[in-house]
Protein backbone atom coordinates (compact mmCIF):
# COMPACT_ATOMS: atom_id res chain seq x y z
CA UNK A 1 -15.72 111.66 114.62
CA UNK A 2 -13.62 109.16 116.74
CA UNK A 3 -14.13 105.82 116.37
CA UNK A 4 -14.00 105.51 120.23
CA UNK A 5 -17.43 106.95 120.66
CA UNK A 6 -20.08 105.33 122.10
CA UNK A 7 -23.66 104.45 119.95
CA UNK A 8 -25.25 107.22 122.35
CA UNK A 9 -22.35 109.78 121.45
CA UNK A 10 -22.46 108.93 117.95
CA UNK A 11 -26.18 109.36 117.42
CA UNK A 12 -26.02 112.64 119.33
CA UNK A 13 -23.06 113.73 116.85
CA UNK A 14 -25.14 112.99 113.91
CA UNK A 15 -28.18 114.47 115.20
CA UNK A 16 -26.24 117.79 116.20
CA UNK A 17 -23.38 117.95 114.02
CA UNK A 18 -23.38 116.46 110.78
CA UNK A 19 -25.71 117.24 107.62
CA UNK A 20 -27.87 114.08 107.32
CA UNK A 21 -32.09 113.07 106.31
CA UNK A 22 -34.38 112.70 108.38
CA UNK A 23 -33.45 114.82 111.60
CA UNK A 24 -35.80 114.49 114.45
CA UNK A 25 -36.35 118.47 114.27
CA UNK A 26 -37.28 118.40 110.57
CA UNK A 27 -39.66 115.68 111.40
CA UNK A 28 -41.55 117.25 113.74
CA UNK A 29 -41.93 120.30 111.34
CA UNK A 30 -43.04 117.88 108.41
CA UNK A 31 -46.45 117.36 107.29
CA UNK A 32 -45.87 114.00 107.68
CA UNK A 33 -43.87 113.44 111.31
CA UNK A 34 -42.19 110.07 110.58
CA UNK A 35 -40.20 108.05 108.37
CA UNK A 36 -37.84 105.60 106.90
CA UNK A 37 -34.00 106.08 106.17
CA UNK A 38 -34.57 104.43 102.96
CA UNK A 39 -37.23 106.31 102.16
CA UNK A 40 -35.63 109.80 102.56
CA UNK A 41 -32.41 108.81 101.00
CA UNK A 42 -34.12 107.41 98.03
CA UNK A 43 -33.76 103.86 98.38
CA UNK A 44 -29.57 104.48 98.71
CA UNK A 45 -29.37 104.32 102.71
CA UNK A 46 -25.81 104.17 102.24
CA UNK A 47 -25.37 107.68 101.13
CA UNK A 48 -26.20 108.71 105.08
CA UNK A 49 -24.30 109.64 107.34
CA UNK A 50 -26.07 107.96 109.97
CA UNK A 51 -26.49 104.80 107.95
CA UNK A 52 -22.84 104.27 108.04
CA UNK A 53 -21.53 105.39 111.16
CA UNK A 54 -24.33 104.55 113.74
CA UNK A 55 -26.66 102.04 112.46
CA UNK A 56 -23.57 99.36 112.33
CA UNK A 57 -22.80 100.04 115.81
CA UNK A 58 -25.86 98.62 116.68
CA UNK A 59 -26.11 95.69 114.04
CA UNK A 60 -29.29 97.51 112.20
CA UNK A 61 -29.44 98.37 109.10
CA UNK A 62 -33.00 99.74 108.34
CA UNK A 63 -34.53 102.75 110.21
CA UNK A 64 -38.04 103.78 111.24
CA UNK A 65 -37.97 107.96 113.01
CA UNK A 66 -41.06 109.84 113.78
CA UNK A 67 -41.62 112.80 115.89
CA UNK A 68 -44.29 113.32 118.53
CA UNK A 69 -46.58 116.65 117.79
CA UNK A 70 -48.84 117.96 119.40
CA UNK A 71 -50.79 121.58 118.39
CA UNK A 72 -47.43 122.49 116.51
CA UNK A 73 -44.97 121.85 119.90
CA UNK A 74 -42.62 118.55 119.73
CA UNK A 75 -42.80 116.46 123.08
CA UNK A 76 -40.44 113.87 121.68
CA UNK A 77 -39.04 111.25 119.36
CA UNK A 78 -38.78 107.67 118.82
CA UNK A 79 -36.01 105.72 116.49
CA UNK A 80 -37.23 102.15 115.67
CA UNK A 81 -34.53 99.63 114.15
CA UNK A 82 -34.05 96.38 111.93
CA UNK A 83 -31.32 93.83 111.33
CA UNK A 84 -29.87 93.39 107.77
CA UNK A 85 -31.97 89.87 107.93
CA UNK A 86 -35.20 91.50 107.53
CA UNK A 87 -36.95 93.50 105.57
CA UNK A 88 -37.49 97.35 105.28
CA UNK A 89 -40.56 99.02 107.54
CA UNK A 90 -43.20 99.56 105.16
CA UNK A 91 -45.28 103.30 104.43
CA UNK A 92 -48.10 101.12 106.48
CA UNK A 93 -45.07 101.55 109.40
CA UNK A 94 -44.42 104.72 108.54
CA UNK A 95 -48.53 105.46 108.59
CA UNK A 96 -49.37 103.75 111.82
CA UNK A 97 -46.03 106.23 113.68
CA UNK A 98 -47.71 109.60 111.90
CA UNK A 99 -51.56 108.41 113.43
CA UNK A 100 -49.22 108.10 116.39
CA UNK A 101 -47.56 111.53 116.61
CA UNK A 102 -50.28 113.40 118.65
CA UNK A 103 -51.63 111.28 120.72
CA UNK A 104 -48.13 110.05 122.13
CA UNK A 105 -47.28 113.81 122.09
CA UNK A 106 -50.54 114.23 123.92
CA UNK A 107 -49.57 111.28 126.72
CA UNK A 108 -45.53 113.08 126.82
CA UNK A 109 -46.91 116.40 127.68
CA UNK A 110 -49.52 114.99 129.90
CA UNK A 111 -46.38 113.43 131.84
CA UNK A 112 -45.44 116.88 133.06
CA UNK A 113 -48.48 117.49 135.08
CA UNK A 114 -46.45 114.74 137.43
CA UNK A 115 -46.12 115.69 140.55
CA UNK A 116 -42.57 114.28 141.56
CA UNK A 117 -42.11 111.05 143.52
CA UNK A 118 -39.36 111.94 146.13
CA UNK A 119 -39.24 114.87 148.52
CA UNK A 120 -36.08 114.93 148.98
CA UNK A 121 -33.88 117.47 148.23
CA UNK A 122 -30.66 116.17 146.19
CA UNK A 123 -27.42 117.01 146.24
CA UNK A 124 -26.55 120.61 147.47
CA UNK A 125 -24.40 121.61 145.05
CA UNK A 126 -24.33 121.75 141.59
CA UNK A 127 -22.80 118.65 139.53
CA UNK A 128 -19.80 119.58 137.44
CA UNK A 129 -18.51 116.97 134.40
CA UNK A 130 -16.12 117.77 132.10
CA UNK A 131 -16.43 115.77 128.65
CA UNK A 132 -13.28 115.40 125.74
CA UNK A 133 -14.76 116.23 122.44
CA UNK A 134 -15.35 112.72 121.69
CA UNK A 135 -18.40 113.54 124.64
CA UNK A 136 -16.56 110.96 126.80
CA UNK A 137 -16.57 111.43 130.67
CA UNK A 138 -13.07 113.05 131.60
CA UNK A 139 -14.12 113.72 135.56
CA UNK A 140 -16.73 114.72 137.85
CA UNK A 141 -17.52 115.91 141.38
CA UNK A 142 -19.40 113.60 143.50
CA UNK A 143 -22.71 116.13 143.30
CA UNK A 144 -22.80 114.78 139.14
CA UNK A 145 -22.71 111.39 140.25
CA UNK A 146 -25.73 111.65 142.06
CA UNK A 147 -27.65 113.62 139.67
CA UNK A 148 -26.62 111.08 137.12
CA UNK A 149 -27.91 108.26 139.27
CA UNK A 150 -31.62 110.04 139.49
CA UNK A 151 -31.37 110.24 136.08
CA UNK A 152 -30.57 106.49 135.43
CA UNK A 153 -27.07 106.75 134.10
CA UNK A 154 -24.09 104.14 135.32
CA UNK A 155 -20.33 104.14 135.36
CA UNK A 156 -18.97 105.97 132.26
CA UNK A 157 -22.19 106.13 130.88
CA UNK A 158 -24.09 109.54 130.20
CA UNK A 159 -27.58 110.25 129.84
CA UNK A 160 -28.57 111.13 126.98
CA UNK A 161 -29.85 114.33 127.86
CA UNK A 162 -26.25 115.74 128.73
CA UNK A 163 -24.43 114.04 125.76
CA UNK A 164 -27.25 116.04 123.14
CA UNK A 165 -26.42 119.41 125.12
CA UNK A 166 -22.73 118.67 124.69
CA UNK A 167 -23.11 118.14 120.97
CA UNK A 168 -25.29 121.07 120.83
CA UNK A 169 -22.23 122.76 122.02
CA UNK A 170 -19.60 121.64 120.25
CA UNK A 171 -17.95 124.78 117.99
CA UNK A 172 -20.55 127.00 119.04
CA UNK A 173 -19.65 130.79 120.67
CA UNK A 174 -22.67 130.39 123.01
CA UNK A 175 -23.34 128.29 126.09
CA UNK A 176 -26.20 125.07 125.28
CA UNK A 177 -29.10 124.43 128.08
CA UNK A 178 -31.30 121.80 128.69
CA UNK A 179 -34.21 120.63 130.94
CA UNK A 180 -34.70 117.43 131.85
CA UNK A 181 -36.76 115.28 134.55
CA UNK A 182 -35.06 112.78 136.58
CA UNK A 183 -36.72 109.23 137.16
CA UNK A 184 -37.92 111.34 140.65
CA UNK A 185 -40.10 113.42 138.60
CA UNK A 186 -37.55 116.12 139.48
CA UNK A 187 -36.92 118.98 136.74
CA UNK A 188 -33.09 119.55 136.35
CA UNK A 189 -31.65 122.07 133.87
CA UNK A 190 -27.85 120.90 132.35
CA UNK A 191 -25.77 123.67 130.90
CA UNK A 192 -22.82 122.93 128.30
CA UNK A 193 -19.82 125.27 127.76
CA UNK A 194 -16.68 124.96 125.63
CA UNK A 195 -13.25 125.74 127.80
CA UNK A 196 -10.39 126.59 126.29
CA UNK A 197 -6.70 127.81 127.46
CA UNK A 198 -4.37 125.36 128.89
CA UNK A 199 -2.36 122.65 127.36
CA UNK A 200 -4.84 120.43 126.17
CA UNK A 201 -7.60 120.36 123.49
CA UNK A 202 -10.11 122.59 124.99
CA UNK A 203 -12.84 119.96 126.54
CA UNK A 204 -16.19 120.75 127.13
CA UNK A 205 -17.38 121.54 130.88
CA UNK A 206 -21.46 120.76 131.68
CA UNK A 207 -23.26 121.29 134.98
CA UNK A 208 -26.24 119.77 136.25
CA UNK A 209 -28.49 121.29 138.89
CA UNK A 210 -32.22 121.69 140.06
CA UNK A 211 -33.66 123.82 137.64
CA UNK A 212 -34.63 127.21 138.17
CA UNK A 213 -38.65 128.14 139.24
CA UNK A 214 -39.34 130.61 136.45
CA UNK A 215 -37.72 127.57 133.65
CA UNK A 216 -40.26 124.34 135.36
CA UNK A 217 -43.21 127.63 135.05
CA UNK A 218 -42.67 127.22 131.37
CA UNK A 219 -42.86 123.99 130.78
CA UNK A 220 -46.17 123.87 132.90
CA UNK A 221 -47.18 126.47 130.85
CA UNK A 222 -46.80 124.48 127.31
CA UNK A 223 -48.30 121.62 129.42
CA UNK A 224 -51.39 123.11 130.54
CA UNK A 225 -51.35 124.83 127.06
CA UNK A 226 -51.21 128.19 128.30
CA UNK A 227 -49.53 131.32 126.89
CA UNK A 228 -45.77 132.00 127.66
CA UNK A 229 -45.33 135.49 129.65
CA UNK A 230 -42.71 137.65 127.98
């Protein structure tokens, strides 16, 4: 990992692509949906992975995950943080997050029900970025910069919801996709895709467009709690 990434970059790296405790997606199929670092490395934080090359980035040095579940289904995650000049979370922490888990998953997949806020169509053509493996902007077509600016991303900076399909991608054979809503209450889907060829290490190309009718259908459908079709 370079040591030019960004915090976002690096904690989608280690949440991706490197072995490490207390991964959102083993959370949410725990009994118990949350956590401490210290806990799950057994009181030797330093042994992770994360520990060491994320937490510093952001001058923490204790961690508090949990996952949001609902009825089996994860709706999301939270990552709560401490300085080195205070204490640990405590398992009373760690309790209040997992009395947490379904209700907040409750209130993220009653979000979806939102109708969106603007009308208005967006760009007309797909938005095209291409990332170095680091997961740093290389370039983009103007149609990504405005689909990054309905999803609240600046400058350089990438939402987070691109940078975690990019990781997803990164030395896999198949193609990573996403959904995501904007801060319009659109639904966009993000595809990732390794290149290769050429003279230079093979970056990684990700589009960004409205998502597809049949792909929002689903995610009403888990909303509303209704079966999938197959």
């Amino acid at each position: 990992m370079s040591a030019g990434l960004t915090p976002a970059a690096a904690a989608v790296h280690n949440e991706y692509l490197v072995d490490d405790v207390l991964k959102f997606a083993a959370l949410a199929r725990s009994e118990v949906p949350a956590g401490t670092l210290g806990a799950a490395t057994g009181g030797d934080p330093e042994s992770g992975h994360r520990y060491r090359a994320v937490l510093p980035m952001i001058d923490a040095r204790h961690e508090l995950r949990a996952s949001f579940v609902l009825d089996g289904r994860y709706w999301g995650a939270v990552a709560l943080f401490r300085g080195g000049g205070r204490s640990d979370f405590t398992p009373a922490d760690v309790d209040v997050l997992r009395r947490l888990s379904a209700p907040v998953g409750a209130a993220l997949r009653r979000a979806v029900h939102r109708a969106p806020a603007d009308a208005a169509s967006g760009p007309a053509e797909a938005g095209v970025l291409l990332l170095d493996l680091d997961l740093r902007l290389l370039s983009e077509n103007p149609a990504a910069k405005l689909w990054r600016d309905e999803l609240a991303s600046s400058g350089a900076e990438l939402p987070l919801a691109v940078l975690e399909v990019a990781a997803r991608v990164r030395g896999a054979a198949l193609p990573a996709y996403g959904r995501i809503r904007s801060r319009l209450g659109r639904w966009l889907s993000i595809h990732a895709s390794p290149l290769s060829g050429g003279p230079y290490p093979a970056p990684l190309a990700v589009t960004m467009q409205p998502a597809p009718a049949a792909d929002v259908a689903e995610v009403l459908l888990l909303a509303y709690g209704l079966p999938r079709t197959t």
